[in-house]
Every structure is written in structure tokens, then in C-alpha cells.
Protein backbone atom coordinates (compact mmCIF):
# COMPACT_ATOMS: atom_id res chain seq x y z
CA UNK A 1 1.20 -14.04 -36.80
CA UNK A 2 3.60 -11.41 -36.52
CA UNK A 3 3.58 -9.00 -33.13
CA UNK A 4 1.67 -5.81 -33.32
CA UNK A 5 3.14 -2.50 -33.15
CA UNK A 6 2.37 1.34 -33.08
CA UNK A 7 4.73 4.00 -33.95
CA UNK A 8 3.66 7.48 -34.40
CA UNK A 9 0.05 6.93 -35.54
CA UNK A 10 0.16 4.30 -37.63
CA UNK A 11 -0.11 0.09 -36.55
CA UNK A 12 2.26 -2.44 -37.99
CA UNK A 13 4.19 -5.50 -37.16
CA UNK A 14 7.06 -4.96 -34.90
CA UNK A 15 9.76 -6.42 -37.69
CA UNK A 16 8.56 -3.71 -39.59
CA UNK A 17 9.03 -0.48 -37.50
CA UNK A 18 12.30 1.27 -38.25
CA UNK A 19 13.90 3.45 -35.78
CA UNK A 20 15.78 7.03 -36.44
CA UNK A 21 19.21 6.38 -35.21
CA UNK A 22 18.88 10.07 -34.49
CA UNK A 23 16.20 9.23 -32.01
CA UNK A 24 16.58 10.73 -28.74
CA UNK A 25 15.39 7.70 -27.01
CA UNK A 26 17.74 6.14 -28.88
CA UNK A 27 20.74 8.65 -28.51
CA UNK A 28 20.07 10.38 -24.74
CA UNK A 29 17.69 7.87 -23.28
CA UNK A 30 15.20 10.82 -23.39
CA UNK A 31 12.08 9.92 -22.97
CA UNK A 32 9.36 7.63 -20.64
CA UNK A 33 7.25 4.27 -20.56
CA UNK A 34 4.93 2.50 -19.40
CA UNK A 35 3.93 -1.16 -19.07
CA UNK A 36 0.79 -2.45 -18.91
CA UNK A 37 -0.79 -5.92 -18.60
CA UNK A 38 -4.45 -7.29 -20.31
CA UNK A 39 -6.48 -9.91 -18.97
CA UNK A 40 -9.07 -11.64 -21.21
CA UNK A 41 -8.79 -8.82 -23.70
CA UNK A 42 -9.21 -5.87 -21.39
CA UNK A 43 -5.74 -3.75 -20.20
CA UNK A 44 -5.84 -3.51 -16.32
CA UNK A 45 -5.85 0.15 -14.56
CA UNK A 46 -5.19 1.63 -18.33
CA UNK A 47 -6.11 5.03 -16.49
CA UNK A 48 -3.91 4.90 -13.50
CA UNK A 49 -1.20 4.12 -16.42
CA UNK A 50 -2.41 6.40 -18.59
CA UNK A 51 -2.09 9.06 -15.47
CA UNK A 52 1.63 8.18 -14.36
CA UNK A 53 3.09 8.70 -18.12
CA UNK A 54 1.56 11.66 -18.67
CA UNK A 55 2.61 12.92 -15.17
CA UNK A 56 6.45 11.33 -15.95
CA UNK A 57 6.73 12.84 -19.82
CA UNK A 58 5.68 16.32 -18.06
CA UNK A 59 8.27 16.23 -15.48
CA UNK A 60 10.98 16.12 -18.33
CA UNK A 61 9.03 18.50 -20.42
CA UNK A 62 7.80 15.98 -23.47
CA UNK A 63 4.21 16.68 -24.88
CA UNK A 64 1.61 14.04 -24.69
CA UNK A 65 0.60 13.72 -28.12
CA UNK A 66 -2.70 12.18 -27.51
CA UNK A 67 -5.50 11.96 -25.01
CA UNK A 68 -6.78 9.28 -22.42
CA UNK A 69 -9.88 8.40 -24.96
CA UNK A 70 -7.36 7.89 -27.79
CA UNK A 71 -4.70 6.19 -25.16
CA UNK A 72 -7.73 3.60 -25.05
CA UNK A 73 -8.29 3.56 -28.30
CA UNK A 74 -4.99 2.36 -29.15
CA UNK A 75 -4.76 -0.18 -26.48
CA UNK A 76 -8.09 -2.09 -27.62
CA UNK A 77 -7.22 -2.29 -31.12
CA UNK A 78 -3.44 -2.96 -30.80
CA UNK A 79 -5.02 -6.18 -28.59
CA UNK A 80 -7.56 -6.98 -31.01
CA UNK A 81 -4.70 -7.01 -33.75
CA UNK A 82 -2.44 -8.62 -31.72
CA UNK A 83 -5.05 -12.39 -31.43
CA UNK A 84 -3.91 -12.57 -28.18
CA UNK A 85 -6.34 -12.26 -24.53
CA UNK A 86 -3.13 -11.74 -22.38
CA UNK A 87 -1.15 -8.90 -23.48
CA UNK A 88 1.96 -7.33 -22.33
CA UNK A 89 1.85 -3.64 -24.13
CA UNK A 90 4.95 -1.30 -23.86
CA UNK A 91 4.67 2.33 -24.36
CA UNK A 92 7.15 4.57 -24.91
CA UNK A 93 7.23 8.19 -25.69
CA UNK A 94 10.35 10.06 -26.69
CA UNK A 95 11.61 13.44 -27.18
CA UNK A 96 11.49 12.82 -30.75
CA UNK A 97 14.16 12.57 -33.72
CA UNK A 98 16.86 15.73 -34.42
CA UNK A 99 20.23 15.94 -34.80
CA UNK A 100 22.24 15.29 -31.44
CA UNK A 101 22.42 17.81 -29.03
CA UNK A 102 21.86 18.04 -25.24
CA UNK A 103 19.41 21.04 -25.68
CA UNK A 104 16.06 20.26 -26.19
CA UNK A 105 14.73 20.07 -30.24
CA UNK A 106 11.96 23.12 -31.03
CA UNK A 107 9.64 22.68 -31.49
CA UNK A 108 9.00 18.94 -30.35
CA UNK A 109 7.48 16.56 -32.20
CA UNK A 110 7.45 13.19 -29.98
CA UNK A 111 8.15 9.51 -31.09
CA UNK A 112 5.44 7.40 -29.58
CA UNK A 113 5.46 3.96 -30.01
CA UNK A 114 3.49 0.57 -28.26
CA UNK A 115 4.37 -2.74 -28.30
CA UNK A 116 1.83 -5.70 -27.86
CA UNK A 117 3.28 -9.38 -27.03
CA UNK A 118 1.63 -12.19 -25.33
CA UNK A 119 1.91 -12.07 -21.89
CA UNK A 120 4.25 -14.71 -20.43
CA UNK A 121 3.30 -17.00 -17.50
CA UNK A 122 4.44 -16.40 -13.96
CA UNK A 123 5.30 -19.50 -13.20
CA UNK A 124 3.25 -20.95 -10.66
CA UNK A 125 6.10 -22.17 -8.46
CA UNK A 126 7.16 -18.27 -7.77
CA UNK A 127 3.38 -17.68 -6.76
CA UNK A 128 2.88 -20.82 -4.24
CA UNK A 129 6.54 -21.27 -2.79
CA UNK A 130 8.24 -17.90 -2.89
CA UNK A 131 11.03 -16.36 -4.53
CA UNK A 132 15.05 -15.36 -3.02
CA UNK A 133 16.12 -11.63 -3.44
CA UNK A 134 19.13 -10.01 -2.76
CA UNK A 135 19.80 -6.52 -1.85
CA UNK A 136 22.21 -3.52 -3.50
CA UNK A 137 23.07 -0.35 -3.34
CA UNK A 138 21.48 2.23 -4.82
CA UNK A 139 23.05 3.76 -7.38
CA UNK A 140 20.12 5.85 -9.46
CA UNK A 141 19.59 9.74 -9.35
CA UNK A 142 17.45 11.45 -7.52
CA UNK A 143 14.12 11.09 -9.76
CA UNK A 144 13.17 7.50 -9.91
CA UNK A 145 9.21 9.01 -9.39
CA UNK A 146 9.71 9.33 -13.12
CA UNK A 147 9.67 6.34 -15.18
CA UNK A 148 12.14 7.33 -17.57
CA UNK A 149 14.10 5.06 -19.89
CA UNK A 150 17.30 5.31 -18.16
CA UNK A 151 17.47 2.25 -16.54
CA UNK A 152 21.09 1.32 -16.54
CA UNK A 153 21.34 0.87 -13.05
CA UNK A 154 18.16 -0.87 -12.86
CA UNK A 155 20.16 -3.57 -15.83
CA UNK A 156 22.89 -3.87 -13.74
CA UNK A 157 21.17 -4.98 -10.50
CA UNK A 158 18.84 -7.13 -12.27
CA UNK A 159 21.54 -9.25 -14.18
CA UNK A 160 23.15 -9.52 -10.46
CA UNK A 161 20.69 -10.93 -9.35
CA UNK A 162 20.14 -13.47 -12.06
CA UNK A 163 23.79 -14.06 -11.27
CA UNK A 164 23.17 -14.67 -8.12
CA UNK A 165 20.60 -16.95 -8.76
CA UNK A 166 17.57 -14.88 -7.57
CA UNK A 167 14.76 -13.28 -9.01
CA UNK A 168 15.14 -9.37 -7.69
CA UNK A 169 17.68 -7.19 -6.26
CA UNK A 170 16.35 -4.38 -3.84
CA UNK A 171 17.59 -0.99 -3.42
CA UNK A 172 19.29 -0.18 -0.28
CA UNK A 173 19.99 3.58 0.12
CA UNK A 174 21.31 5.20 3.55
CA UNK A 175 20.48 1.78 4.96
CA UNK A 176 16.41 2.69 3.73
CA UNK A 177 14.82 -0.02 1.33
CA UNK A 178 13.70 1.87 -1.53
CA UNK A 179 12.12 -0.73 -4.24
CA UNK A 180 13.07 -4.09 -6.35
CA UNK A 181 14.75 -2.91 -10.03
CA UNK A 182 11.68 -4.02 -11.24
CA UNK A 183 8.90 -3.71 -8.79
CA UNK A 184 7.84 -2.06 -5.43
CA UNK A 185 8.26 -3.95 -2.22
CA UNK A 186 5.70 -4.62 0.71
CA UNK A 187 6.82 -6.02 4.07
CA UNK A 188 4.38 -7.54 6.98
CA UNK A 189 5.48 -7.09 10.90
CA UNK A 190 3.00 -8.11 13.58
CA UNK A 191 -0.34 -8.27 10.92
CA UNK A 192 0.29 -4.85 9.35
CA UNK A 193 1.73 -4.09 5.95
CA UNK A 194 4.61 -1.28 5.46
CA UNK A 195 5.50 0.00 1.63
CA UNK A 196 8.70 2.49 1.66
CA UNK A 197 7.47 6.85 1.70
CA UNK A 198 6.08 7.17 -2.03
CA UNK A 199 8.96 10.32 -2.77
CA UNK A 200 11.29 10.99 -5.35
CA UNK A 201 13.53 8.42 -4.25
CA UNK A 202 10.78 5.72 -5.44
CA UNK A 203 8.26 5.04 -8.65
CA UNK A 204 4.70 5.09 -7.21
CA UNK A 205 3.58 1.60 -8.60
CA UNK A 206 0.36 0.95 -9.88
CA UNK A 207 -0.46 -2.40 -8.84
CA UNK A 208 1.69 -1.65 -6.05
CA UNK A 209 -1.57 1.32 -5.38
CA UNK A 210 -3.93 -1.23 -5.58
CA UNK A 211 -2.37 -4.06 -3.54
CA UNK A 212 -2.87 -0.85 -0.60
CA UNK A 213 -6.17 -0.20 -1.49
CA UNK A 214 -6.88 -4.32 -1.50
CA UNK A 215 -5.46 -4.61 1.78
CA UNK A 216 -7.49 -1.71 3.14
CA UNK A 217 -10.80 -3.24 1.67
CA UNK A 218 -9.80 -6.29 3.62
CA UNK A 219 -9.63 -4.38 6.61
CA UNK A 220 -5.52 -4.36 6.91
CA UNK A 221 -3.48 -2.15 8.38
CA UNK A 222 -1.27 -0.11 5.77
CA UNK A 223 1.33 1.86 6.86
CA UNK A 224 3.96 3.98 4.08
CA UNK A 225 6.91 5.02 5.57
CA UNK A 226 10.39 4.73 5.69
CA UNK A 227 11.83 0.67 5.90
CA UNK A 228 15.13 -0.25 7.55
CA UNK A 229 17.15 -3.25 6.23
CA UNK A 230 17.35 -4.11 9.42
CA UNK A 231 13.38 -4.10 9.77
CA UNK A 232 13.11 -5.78 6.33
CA UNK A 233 15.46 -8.63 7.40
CA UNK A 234 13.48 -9.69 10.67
CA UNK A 235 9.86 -8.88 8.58
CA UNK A 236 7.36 -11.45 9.18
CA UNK A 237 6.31 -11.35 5.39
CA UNK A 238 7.32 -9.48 2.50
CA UNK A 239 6.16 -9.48 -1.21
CA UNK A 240 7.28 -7.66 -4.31
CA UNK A 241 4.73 -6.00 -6.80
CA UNK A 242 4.75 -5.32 -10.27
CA UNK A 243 2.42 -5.32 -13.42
CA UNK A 244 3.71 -7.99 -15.27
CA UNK A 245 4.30 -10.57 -11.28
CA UNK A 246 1.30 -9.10 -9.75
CA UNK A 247 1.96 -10.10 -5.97
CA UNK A 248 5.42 -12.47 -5.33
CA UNK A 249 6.31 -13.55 -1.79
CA UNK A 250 9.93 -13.18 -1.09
CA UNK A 251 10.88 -15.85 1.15
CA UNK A 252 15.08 -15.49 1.29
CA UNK A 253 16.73 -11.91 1.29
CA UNK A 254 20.62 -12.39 0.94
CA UNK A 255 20.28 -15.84 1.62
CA UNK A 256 18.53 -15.50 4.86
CA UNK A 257 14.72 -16.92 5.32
CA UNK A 258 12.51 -14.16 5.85
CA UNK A 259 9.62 -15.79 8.48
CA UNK A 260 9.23 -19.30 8.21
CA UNK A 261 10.96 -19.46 4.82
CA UNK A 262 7.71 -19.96 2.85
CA UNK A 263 4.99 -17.35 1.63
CA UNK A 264 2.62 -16.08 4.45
CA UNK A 265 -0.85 -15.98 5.49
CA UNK A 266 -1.29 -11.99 4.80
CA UNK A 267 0.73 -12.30 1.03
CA UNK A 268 -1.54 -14.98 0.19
CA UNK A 269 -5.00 -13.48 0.90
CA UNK A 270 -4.11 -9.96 -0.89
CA UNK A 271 -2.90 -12.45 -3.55
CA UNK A 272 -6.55 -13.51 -3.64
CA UNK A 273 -7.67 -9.83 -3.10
CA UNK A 274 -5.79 -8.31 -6.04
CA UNK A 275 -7.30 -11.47 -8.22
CA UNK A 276 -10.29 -10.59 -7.88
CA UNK A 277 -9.48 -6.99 -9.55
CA UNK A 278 -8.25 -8.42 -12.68
């Protein structure tokens, strides 16, 4: 069976959705996303999803074109359609299609479209043994708190780190960690758990939200605030987040061990934690 897709109100497969090539997605990058994961049939924290694209499409001025209830709607049945229980659904909302031009189309009329795939799996080896990063400068503006579709420097770090053998590259600015191009990082130093200050500088993750929240249930100590490299490199722990890896240990940044060299004792019980959620 084909993969499902949704573009501007209407469900098809994927091989048949054509797009403008006067798209502004397509031509400016102009527009948002979102990425969101179902287990068993049901998409996980759909709201707190639902919350952050609304929240990025207004920062850059793009209408919402539809409400959380119809949001959910679309999810359930672009699952059901799909056959699959474990989903991977991309969202995407542009500016819409008009000739090109840096000034903003009036009035708008916004391109949405979802995507719904079967969700890969992690492979179980990442989970239980760990995974090597490297870091990178970062290169990005000044608004990563939106989750925009620009991601060029996001491409370029991650294909240097498959280059380099690794699974993640990490964003070094000023000598501050920022996040992975791909997910939020977490670091452990004497039994309490430090994410980098939730600004501009960072995208407020949603699993990375509920990995705090999970270690705070568990009676953790959660700190958010601004991470040396230095700190990062003599952590006891740390672990990326994302939707689609859920909770990785990183046990090698730059080719040095980080700990012992194997995931730790905190990274594995908030792995349990956050499984429990889902």
C-alpha cells in the first residue's frame, strides 16, 4: 500500500501530491513543521505539537488554517489510512503558492501538508550501548525557537557527522552547548540533570519537556541553564532527545568517552520513565 498523504484538505497517496514550483516552501524555505511519532495507533503529545507549530507559524506571521480538534482529526485518520500502528507524521505549513517575491503574498492562503510513514526502528544497539557525537560550530540565526524549514545548517552538520562516523553533531556557540541538529541534549554531573537555557538560541523540544518532567516525577534534580563544553566534556552522563530516538546515551563526544564510556545509571531509568508515557 502506497504512503498516505494530506495536502490542503484533501488525503491521498504521497506519489500523488504535486507541488507548485511557485511554492514558498519550495522557493524561500518559508514556512514551519512539525514531527510527530504514534505508538500503537495513537500520536504521542499531539497537543504539545500541535502548540509549538502554531506558536512557530505565528512568529513568522503564517495563519493556522485549522484548529487543535481538526489537527486531531487529521492525525487519526491519516494513521488509520496509513495500516500502520507506528507512524512517523510530518507536518508542514507554508506561506502558500504566488509568484516569487520576498514580500509577503495578500492575502495568504497557506499550503498545509502531512506525511504518514511507518516509523523506523531505533536500533536497539544505540539504546543499550550508546552512541559517539561530535561537536560544531554554530552557524544558524538567531531564531532556532522556531522550527522553521530552513535547516541548511542543520544538513550540513548532520552529514558531518555521518562523515565522521557518528550519529549527531552538537552546537557549540561562544563555547555554550546549544542542541544536537536533530535533537536537544541533557547532561548528568554529580546525580543531577542540566538541559541548555530554553531561549531563542534553542528549539524547546517536546520529548525533550517531558524527559524534565519524567525526571522530576522520579524525584531528580533538573537544572536549565547555560552548559560549557568544557562541563559537557567531563559530564558524568549525557543523552540526546528527540521524537523520532526518544532518549539516546551519548557515550564518546569528539572521540573522547564521556563517564565510563557506556550509558549510565540516571539515562537508563528516565529511559524507563519516558516508556512508560508512550
Amino acid at each position: 500500500m502506497p504512503d498516505i498523504g494530506y495536502w490542503n484538505g484533501q488525503f491521498s497517496s504521497l506519489q500523488d501530491i504535486r507541488l507548485s514550483p511557485e511554492d514558498r516552501g519550495f522557493l524561500f524555505g518559508d514556512g514551519v513543521y512539525e514531527v510527530i511519532r504514534a505508538y500503537q495507533g495513537v500520536p504521542a503529545f499531539a497537543g504539545d505539537h500541535f502548540n509549538r507549530l502554531v506558536r512557530s507559524a505565528g512568529e513568522i506571521r503564517i495563519p493556522v488554517p485549522f484548529d487543535q480538534a481538526t489537527f486531531q482529526e487529521i492525525l487519526l485518520s491519516g494513521i488509520r489510512q496509513s495500516g500502520y500502528s507506528e507512524v512517523k507524521i510530518y507536518i508542514e505549513i507554508t506561506r502558500g503558492v504566488a509568484p516569487r517575491d520576498h514580500v509577503f503574498p495578500a492575502p495568504c492562503e497557506p499550503t498545509v501538508f502531512f506525511s504518514f510513514r511507518e516509523m523506523g526502528k531505533v536500533p536497539s544497539e544505540w539504546r543499550l550501548k550508546g552512541v559517539s557525537v561530535i561537536t560544531v560550530p554554530d552557524i544558524r540565526w538567531n531564531r532556532c525557537d522556531i522550527k522553521s524549514l530552513n535547516l541548511l545548517p542543520n544538513v550540513l552538520a548532520k552529514q558531518q557527522a555521518k562523515e565522521a562516523g557518528v550519529f549527531e553533531a552538537i552546537f557549540i556557540r561562544e563555547g555554550s552547548v546549544m542542541e544536537g541538529a536533530t535533537s536537544n541534549v541533557f547532561m548528568v554531573c554529580q546525580g543531577v540533570i542540566y538541559t541548555p537555557l530554553i531561549n531563542h538560541q534553542v528549539l524547546a523540544g517536546v520529548t525533550q519537556q517531558h524527559v524534565m518532567r519524567t525526571a522530576q516525577r522520579l524525584g531528580k534534580g533538573m537544572e536549565c541553564r547555560s552548559i560549557s563544553l568544557e562541563e559537557l566534556m567531563r559530564a558524568d552522563e549525557v543523552f540526546l532527545t528527540g521524537t523520532t530516538i526518544e532518549i539516546l546515551p551519548v557515550v564518546a563526544i569528539d572521540g573522547c568517552s564521556v563517564g565510563q564510556g557506556e550509558p549510565g545509571a540516571l539515562t537508563k531509568e528516565l529511559q524507563r520513565g519516558f516508556a512508560s508515557l508512550v
